[in-house]
ModelCIF file with pLDDT and N, C-alpha, C, O atoms, coordinates in Angstrom:
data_MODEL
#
_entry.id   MODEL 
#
_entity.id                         1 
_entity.type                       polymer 
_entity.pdbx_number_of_molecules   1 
#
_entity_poly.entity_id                      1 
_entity_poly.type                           'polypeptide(L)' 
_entity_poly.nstd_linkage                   no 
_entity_poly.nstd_monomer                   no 
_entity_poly.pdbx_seq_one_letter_code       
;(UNK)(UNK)(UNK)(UNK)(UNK)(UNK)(UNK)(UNK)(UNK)(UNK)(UNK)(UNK)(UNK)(UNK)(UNK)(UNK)
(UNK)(UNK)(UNK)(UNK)(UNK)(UNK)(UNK)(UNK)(UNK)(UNK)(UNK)(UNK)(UNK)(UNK)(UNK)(UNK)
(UNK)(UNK)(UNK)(UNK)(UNK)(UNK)(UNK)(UNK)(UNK)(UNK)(UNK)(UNK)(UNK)(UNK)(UNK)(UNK)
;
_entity_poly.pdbx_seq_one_letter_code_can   XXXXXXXXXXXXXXXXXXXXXXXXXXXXXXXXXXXXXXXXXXXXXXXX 
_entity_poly.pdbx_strand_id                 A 
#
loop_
_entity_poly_seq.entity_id 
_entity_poly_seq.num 
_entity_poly_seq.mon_id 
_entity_poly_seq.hetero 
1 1  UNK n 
1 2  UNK n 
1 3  UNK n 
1 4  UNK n 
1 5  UNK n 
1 6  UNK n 
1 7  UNK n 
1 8  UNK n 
1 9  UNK n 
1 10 UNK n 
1 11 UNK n 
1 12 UNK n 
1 13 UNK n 
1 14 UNK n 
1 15 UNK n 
1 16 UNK n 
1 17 UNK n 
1 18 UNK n 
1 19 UNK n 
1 20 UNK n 
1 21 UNK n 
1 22 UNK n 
1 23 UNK n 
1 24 UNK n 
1 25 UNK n 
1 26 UNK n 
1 27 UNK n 
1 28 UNK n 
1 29 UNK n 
1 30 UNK n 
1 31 UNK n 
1 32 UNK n 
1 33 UNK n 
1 34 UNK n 
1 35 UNK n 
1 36 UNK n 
1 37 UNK n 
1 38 UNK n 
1 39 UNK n 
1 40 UNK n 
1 41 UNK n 
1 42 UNK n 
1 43 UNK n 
1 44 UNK n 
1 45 UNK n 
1 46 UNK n 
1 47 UNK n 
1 48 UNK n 
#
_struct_asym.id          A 
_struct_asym.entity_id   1 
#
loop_
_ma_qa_metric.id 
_ma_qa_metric.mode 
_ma_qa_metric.name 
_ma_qa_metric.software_group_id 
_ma_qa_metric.type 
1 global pLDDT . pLDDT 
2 local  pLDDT . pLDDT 
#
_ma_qa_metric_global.metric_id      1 
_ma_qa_metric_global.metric_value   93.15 
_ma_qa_metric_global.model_id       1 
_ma_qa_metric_global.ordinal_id     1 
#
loop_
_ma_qa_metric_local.label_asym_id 
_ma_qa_metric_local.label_comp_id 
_ma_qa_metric_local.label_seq_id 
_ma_qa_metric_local.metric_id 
_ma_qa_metric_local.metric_value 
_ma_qa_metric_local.model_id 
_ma_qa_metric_local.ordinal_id 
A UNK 1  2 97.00 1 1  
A UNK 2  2 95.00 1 2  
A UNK 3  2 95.00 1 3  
A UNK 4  2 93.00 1 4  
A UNK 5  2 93.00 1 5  
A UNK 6  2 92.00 1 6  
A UNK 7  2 89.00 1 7  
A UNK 8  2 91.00 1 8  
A UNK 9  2 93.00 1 9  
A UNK 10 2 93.00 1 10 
A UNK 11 2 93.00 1 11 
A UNK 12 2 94.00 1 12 
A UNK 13 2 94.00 1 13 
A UNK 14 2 90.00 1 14 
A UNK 15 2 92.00 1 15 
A UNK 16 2 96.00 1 16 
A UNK 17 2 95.00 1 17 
A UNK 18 2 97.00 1 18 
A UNK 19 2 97.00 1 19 
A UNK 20 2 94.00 1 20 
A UNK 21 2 95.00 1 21 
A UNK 22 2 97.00 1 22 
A UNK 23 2 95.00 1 23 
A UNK 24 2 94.00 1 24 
A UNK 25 2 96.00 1 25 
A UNK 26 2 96.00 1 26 
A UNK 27 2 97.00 1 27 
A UNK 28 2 96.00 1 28 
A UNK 29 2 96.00 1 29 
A UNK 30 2 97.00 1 30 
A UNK 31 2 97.00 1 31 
A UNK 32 2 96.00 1 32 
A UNK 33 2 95.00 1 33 
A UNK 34 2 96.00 1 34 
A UNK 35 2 95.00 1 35 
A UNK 36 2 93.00 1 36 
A UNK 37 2 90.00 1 37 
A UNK 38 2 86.00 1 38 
A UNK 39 2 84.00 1 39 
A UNK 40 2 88.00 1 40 
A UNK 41 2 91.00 1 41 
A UNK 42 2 93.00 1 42 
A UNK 43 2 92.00 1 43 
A UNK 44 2 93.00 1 44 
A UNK 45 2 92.00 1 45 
A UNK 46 2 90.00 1 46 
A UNK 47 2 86.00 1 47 
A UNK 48 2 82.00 1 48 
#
loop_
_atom_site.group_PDB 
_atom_site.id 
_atom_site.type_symbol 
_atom_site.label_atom_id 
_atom_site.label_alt_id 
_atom_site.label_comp_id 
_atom_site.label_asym_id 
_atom_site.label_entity_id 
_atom_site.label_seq_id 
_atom_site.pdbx_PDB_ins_code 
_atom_site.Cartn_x 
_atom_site.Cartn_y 
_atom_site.Cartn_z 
_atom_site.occupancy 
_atom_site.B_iso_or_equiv 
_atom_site.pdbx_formal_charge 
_atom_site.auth_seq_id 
_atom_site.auth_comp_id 
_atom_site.auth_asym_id 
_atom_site.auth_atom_id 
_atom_site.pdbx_PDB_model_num 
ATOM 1   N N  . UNK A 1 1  ? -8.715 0.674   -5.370 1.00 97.00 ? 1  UNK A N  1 
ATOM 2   C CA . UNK A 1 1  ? -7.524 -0.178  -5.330 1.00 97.00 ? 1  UNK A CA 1 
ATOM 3   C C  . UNK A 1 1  ? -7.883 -1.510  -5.947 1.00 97.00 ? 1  UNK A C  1 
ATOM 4   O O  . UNK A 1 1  ? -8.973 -2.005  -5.663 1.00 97.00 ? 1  UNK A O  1 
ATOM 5   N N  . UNK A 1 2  ? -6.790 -2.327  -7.029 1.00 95.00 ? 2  UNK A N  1 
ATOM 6   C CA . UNK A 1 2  ? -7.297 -3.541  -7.369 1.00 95.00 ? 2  UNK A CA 1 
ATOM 7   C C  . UNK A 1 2  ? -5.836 -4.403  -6.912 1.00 95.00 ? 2  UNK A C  1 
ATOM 8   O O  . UNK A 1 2  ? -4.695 -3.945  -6.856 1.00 95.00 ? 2  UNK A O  1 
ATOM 9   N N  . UNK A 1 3  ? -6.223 -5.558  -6.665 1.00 95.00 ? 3  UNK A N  1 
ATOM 10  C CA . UNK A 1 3  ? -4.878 -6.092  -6.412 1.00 95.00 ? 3  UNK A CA 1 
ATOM 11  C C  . UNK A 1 3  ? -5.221 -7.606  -6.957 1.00 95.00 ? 3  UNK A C  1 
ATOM 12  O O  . UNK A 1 3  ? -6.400 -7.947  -7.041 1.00 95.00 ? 3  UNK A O  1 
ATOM 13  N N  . UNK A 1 4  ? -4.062 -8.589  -7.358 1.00 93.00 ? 4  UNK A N  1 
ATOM 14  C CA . UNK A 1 4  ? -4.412 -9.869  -7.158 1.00 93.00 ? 4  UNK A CA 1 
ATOM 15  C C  . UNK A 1 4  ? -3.143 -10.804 -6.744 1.00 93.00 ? 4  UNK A C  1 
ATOM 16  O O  . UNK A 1 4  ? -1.962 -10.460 -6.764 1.00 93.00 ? 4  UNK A O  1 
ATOM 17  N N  . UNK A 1 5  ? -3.743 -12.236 -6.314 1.00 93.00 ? 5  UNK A N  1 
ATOM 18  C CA . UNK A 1 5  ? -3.071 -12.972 -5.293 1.00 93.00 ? 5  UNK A CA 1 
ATOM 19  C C  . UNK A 1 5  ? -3.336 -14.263 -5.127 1.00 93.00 ? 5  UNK A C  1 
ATOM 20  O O  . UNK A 1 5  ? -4.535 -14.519 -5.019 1.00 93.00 ? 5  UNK A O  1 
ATOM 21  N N  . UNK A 1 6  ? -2.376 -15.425 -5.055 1.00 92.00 ? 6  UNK A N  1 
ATOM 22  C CA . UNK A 1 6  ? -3.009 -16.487 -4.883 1.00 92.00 ? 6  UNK A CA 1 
ATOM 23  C C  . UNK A 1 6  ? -3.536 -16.799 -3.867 1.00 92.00 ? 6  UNK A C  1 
ATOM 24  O O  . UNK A 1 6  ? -3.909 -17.946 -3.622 1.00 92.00 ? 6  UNK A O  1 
ATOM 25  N N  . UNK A 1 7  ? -3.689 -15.509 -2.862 1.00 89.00 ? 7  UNK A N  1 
ATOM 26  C CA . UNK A 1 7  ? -4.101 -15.659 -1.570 1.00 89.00 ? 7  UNK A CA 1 
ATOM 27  C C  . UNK A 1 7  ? -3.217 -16.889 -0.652 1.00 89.00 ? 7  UNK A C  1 
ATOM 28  O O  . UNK A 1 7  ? -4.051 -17.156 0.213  1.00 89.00 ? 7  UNK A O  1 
ATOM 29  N N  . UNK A 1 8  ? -2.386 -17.493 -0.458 1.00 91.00 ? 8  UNK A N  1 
ATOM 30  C CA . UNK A 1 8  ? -1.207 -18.506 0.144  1.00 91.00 ? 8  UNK A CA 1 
ATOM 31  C C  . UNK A 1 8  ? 0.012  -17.772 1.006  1.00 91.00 ? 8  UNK A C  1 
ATOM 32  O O  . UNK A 1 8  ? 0.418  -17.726 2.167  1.00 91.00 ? 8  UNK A O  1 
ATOM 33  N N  . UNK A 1 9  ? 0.442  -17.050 -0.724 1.00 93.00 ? 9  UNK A N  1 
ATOM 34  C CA . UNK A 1 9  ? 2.399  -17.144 -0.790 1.00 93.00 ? 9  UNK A CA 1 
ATOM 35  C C  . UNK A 1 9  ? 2.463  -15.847 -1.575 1.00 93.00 ? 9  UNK A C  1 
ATOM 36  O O  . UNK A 1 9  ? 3.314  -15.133 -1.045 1.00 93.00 ? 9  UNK A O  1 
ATOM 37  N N  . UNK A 1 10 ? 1.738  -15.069 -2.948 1.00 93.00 ? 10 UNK A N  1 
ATOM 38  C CA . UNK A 1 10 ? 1.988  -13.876 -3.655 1.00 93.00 ? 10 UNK A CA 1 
ATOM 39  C C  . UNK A 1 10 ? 1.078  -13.272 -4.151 1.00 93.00 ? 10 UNK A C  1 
ATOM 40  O O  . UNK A 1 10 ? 0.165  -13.838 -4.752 1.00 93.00 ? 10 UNK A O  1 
ATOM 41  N N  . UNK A 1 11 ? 1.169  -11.882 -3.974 1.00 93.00 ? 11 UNK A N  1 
ATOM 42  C CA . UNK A 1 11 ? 0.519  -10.822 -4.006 1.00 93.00 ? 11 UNK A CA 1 
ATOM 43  C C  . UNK A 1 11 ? 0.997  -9.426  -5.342 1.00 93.00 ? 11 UNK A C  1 
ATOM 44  O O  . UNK A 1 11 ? 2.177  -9.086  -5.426 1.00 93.00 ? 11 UNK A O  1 
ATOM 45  N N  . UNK A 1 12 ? 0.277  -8.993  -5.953 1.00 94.00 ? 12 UNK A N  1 
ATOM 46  C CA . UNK A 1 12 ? 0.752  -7.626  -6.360 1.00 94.00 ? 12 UNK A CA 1 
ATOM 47  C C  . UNK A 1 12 ? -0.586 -7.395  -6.029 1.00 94.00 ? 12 UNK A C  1 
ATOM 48  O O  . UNK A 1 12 ? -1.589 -8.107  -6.012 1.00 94.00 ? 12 UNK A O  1 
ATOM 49  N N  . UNK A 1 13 ? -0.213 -5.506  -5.614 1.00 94.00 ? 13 UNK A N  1 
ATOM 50  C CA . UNK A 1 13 ? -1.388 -4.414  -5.584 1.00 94.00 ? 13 UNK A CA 1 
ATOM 51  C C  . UNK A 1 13 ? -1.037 -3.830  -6.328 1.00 94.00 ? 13 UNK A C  1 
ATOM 52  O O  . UNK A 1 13 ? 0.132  -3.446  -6.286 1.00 94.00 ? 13 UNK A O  1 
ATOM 53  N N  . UNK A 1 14 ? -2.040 -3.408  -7.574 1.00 90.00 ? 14 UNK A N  1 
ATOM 54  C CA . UNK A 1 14 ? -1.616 -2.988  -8.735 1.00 90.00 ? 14 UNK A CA 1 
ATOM 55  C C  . UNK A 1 14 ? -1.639 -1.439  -8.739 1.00 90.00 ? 14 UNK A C  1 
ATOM 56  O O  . UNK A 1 14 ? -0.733 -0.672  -9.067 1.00 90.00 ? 14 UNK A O  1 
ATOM 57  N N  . UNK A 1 15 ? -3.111 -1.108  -8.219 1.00 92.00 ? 15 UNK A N  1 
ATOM 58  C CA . UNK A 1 15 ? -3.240 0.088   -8.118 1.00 92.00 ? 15 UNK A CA 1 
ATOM 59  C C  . UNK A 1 15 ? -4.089 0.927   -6.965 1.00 92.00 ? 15 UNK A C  1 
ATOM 60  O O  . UNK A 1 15 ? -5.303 0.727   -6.908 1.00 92.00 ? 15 UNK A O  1 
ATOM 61  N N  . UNK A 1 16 ? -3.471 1.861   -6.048 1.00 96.00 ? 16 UNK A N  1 
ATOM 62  C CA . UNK A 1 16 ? -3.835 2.273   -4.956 1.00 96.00 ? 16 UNK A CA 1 
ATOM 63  C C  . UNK A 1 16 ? -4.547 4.266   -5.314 1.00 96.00 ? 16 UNK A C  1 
ATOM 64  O O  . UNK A 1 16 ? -3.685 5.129   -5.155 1.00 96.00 ? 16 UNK A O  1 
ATOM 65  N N  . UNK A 1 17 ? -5.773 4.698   -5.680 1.00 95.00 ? 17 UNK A N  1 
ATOM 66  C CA . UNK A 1 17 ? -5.913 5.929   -6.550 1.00 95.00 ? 17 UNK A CA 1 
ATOM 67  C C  . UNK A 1 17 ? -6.809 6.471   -5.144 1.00 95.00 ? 17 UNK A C  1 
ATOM 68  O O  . UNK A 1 17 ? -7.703 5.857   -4.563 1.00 95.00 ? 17 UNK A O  1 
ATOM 69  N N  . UNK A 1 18 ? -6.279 7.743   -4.842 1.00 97.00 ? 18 UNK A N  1 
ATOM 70  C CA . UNK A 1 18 ? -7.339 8.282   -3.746 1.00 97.00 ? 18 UNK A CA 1 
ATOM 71  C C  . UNK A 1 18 ? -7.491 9.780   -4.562 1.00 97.00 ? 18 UNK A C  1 
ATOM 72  O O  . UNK A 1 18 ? -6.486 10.482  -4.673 1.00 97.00 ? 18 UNK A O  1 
ATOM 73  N N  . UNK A 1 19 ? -8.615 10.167  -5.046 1.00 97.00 ? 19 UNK A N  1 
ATOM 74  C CA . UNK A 1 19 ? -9.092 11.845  -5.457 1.00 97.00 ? 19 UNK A CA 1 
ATOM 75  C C  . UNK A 1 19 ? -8.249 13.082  -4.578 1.00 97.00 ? 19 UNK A C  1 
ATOM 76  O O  . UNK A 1 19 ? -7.971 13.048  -3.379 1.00 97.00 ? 19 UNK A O  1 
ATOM 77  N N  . UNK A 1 20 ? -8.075 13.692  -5.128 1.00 94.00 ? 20 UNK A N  1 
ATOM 78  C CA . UNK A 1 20 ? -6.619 14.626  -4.611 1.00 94.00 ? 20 UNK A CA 1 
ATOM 79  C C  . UNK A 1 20 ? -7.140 15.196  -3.452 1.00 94.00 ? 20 UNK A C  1 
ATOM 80  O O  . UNK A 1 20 ? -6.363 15.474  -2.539 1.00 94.00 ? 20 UNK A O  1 
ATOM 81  N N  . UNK A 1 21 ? -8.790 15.496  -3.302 1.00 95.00 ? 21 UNK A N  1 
ATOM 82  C CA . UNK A 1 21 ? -9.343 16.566  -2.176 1.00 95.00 ? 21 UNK A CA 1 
ATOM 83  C C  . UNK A 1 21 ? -9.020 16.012  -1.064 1.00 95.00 ? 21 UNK A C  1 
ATOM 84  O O  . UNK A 1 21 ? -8.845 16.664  -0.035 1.00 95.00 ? 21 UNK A O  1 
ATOM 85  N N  . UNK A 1 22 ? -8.894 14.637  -1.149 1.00 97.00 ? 22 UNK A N  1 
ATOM 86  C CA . UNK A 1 22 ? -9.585 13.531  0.250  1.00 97.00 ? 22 UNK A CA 1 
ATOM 87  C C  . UNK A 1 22 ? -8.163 12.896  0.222  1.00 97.00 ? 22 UNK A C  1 
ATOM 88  O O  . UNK A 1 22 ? -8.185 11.811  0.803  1.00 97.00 ? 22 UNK A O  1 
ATOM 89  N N  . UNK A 1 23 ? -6.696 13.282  -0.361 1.00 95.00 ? 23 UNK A N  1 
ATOM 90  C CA . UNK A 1 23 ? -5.582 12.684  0.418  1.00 95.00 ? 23 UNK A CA 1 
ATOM 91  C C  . UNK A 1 23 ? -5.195 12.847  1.642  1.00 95.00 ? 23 UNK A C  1 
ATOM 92  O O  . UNK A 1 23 ? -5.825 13.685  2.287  1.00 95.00 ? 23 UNK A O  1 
ATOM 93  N N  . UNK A 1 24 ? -4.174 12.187  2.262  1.00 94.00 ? 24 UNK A N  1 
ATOM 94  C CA . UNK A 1 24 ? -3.606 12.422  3.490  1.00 94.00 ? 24 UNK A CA 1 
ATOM 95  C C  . UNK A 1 24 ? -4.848 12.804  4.519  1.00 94.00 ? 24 UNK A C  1 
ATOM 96  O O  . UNK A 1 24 ? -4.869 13.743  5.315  1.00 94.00 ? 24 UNK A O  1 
ATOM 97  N N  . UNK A 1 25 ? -5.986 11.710  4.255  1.00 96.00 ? 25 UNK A N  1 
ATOM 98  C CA . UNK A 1 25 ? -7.004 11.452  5.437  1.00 96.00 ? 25 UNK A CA 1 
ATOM 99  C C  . UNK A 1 25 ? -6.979 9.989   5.660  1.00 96.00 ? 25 UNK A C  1 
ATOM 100 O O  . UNK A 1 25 ? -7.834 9.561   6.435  1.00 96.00 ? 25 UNK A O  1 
ATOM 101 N N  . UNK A 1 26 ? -5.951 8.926   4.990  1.00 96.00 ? 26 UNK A N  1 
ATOM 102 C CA . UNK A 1 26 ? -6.260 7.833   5.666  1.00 96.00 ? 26 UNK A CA 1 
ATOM 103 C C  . UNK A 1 26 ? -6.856 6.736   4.914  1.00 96.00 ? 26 UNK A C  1 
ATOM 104 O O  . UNK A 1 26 ? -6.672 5.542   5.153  1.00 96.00 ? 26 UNK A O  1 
ATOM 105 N N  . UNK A 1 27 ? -7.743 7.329   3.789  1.00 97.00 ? 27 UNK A N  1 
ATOM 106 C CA . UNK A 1 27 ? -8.394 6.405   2.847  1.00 97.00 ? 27 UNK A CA 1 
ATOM 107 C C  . UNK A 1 27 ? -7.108 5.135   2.101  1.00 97.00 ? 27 UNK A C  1 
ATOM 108 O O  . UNK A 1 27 ? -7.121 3.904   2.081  1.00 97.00 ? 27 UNK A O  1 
ATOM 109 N N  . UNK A 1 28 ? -5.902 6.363   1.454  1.00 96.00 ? 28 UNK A N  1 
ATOM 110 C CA . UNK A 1 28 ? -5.412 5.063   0.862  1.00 96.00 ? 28 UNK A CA 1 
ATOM 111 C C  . UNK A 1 28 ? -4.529 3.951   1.855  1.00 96.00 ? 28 UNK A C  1 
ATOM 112 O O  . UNK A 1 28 ? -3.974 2.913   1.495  1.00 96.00 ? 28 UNK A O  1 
ATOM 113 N N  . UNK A 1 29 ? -4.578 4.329   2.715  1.00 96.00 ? 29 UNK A N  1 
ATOM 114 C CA . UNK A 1 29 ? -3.920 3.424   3.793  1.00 96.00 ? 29 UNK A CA 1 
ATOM 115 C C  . UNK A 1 29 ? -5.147 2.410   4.046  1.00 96.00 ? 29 UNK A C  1 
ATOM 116 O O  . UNK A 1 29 ? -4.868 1.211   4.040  1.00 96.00 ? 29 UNK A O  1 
ATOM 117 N N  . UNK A 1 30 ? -6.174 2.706   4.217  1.00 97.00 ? 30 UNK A N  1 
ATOM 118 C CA . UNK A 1 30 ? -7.752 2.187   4.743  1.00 97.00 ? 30 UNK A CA 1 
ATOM 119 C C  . UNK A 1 30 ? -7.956 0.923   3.364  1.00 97.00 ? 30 UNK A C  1 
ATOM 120 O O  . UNK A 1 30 ? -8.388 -0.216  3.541  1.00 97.00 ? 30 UNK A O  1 
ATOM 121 N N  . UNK A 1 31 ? -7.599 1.396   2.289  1.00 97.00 ? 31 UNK A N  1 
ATOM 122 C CA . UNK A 1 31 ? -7.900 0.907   1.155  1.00 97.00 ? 31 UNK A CA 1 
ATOM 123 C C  . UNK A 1 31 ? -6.559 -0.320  0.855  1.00 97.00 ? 31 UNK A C  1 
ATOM 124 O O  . UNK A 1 31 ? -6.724 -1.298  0.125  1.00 97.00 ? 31 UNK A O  1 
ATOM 125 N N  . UNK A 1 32 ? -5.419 -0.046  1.493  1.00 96.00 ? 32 UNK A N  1 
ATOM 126 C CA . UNK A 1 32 ? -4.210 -0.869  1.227  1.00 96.00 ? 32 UNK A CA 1 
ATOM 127 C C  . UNK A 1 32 ? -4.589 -2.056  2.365  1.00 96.00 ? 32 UNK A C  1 
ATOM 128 O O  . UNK A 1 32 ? -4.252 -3.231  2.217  1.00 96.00 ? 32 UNK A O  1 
ATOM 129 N N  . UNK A 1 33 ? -5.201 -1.648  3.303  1.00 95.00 ? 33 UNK A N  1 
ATOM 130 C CA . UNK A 1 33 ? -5.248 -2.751  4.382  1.00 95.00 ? 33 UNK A CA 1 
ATOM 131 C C  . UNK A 1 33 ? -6.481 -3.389  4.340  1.00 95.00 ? 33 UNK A C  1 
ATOM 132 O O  . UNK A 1 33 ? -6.532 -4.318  5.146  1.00 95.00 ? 33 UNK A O  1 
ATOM 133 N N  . UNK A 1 34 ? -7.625 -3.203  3.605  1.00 96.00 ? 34 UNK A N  1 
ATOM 134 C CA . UNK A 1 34 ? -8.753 -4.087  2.974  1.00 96.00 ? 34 UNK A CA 1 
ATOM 135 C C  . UNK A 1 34 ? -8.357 -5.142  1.955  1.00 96.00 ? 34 UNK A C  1 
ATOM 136 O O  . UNK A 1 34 ? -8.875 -6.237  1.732  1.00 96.00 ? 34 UNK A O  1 
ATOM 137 N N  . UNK A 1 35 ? -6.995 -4.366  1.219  1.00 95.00 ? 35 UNK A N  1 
ATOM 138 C CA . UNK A 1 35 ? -6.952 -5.584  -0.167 1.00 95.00 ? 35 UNK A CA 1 
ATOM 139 C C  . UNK A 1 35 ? -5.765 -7.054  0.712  1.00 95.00 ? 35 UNK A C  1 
ATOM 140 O O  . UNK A 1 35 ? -5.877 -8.279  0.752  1.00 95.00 ? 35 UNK A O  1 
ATOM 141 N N  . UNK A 1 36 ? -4.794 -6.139  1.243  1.00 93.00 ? 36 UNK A N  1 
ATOM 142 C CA . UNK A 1 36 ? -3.573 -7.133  2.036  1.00 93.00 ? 36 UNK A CA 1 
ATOM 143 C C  . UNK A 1 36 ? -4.437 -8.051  3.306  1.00 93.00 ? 36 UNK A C  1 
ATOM 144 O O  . UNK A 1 36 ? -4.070 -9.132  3.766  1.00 93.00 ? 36 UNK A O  1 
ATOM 145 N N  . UNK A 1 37 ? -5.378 -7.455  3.605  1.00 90.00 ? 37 UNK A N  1 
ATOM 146 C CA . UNK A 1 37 ? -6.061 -8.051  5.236  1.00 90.00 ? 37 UNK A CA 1 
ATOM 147 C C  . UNK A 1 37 ? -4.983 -8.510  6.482  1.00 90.00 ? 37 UNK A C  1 
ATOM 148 O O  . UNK A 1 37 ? -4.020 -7.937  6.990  1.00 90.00 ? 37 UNK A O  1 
ATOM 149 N N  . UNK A 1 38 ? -5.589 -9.744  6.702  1.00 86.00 ? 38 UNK A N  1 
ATOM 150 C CA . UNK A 1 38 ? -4.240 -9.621  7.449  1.00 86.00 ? 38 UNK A CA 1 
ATOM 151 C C  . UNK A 1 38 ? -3.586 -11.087 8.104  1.00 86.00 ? 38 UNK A C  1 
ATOM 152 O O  . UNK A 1 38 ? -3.475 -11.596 9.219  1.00 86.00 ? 38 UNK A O  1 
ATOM 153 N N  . UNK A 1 39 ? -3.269 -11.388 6.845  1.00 84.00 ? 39 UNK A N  1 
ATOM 154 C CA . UNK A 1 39 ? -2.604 -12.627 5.913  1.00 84.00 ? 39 UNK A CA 1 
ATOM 155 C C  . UNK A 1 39 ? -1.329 -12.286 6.310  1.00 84.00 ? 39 UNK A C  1 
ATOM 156 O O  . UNK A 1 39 ? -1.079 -11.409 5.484  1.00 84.00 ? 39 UNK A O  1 
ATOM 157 N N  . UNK A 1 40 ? -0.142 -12.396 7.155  1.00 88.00 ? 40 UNK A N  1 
ATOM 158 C CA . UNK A 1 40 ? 1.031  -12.196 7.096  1.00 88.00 ? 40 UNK A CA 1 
ATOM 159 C C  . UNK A 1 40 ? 1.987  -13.010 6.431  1.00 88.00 ? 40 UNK A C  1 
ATOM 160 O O  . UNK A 1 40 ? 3.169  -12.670 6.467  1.00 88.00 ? 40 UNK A O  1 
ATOM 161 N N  . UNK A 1 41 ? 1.554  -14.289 5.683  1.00 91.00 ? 41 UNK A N  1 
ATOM 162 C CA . UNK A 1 41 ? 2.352  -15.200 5.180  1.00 91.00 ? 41 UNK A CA 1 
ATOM 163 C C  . UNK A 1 41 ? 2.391  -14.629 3.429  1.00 91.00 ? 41 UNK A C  1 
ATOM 164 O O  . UNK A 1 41 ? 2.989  -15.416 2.696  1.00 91.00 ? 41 UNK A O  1 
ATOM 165 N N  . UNK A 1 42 ? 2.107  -14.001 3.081  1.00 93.00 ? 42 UNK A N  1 
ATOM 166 C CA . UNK A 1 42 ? 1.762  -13.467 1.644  1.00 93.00 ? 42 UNK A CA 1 
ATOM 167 C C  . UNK A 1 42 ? 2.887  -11.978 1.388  1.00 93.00 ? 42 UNK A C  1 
ATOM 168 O O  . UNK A 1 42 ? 2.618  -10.871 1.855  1.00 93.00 ? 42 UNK A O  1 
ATOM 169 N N  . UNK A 1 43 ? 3.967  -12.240 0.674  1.00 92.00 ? 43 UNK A N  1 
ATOM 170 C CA . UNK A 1 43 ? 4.900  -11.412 -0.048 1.00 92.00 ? 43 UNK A CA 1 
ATOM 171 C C  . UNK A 1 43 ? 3.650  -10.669 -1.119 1.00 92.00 ? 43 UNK A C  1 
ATOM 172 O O  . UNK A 1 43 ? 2.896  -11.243 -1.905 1.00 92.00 ? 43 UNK A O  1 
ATOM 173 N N  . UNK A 1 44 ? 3.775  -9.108  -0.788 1.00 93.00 ? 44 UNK A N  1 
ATOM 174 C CA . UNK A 1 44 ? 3.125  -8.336  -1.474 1.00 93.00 ? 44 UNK A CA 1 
ATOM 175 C C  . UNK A 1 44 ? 4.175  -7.233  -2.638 1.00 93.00 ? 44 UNK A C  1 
ATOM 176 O O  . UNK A 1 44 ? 4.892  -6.268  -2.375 1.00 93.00 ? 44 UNK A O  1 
ATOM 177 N N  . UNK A 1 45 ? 4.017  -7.562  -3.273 1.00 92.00 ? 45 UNK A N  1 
ATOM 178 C CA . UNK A 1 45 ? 4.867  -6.413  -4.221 1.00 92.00 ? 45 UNK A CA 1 
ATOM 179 C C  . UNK A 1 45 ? 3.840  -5.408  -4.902 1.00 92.00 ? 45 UNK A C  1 
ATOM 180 O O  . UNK A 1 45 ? 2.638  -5.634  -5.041 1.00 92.00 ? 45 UNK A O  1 
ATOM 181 N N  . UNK A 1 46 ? 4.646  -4.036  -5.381 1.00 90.00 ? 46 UNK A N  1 
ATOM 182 C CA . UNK A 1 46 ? 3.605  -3.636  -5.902 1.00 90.00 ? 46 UNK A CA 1 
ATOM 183 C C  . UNK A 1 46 ? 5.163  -2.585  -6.718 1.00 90.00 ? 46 UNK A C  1 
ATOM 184 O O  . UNK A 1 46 ? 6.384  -2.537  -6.572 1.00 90.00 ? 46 UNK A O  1 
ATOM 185 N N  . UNK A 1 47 ? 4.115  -1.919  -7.557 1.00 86.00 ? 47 UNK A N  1 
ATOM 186 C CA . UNK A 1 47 ? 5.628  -0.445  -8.203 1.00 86.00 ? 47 UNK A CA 1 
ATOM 187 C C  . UNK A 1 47 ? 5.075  0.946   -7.567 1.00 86.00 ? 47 UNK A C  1 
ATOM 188 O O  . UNK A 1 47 ? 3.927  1.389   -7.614 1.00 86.00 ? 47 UNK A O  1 
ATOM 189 N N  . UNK A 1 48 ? 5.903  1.343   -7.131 1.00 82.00 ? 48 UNK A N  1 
ATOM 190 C CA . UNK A 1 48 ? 6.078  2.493   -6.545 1.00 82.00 ? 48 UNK A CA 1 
ATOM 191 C C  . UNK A 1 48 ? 6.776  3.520   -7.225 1.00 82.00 ? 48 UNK A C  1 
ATOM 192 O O  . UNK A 1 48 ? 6.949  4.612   -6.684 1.00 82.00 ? 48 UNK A O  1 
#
């Protein structure tokens, strides 16, 4: 996952990639909440 941010006020996560064997175990959730932490004042956008 890479993301960037002024760390304050805005956020994009650009890209969230988990290997197909090892989905739906948790990693890319594990990996979304390492880059966001847990900063609640920070608008995160990303494309879906």
């Amino acid at each position: 996952a890479r993301a960037i941010s002024d760390g304050m006020s805005n956020g994009y996560l650009s890209m969230v990639v988990v290997a197909e064997p090892f989905r739906r175990q948790g990693i890319g959730q594990a990996l979304v909440q390492h880059v966001l932490g847990s900063e609640t004042d920070i608008t995160w956008v990303l494309r879906a």
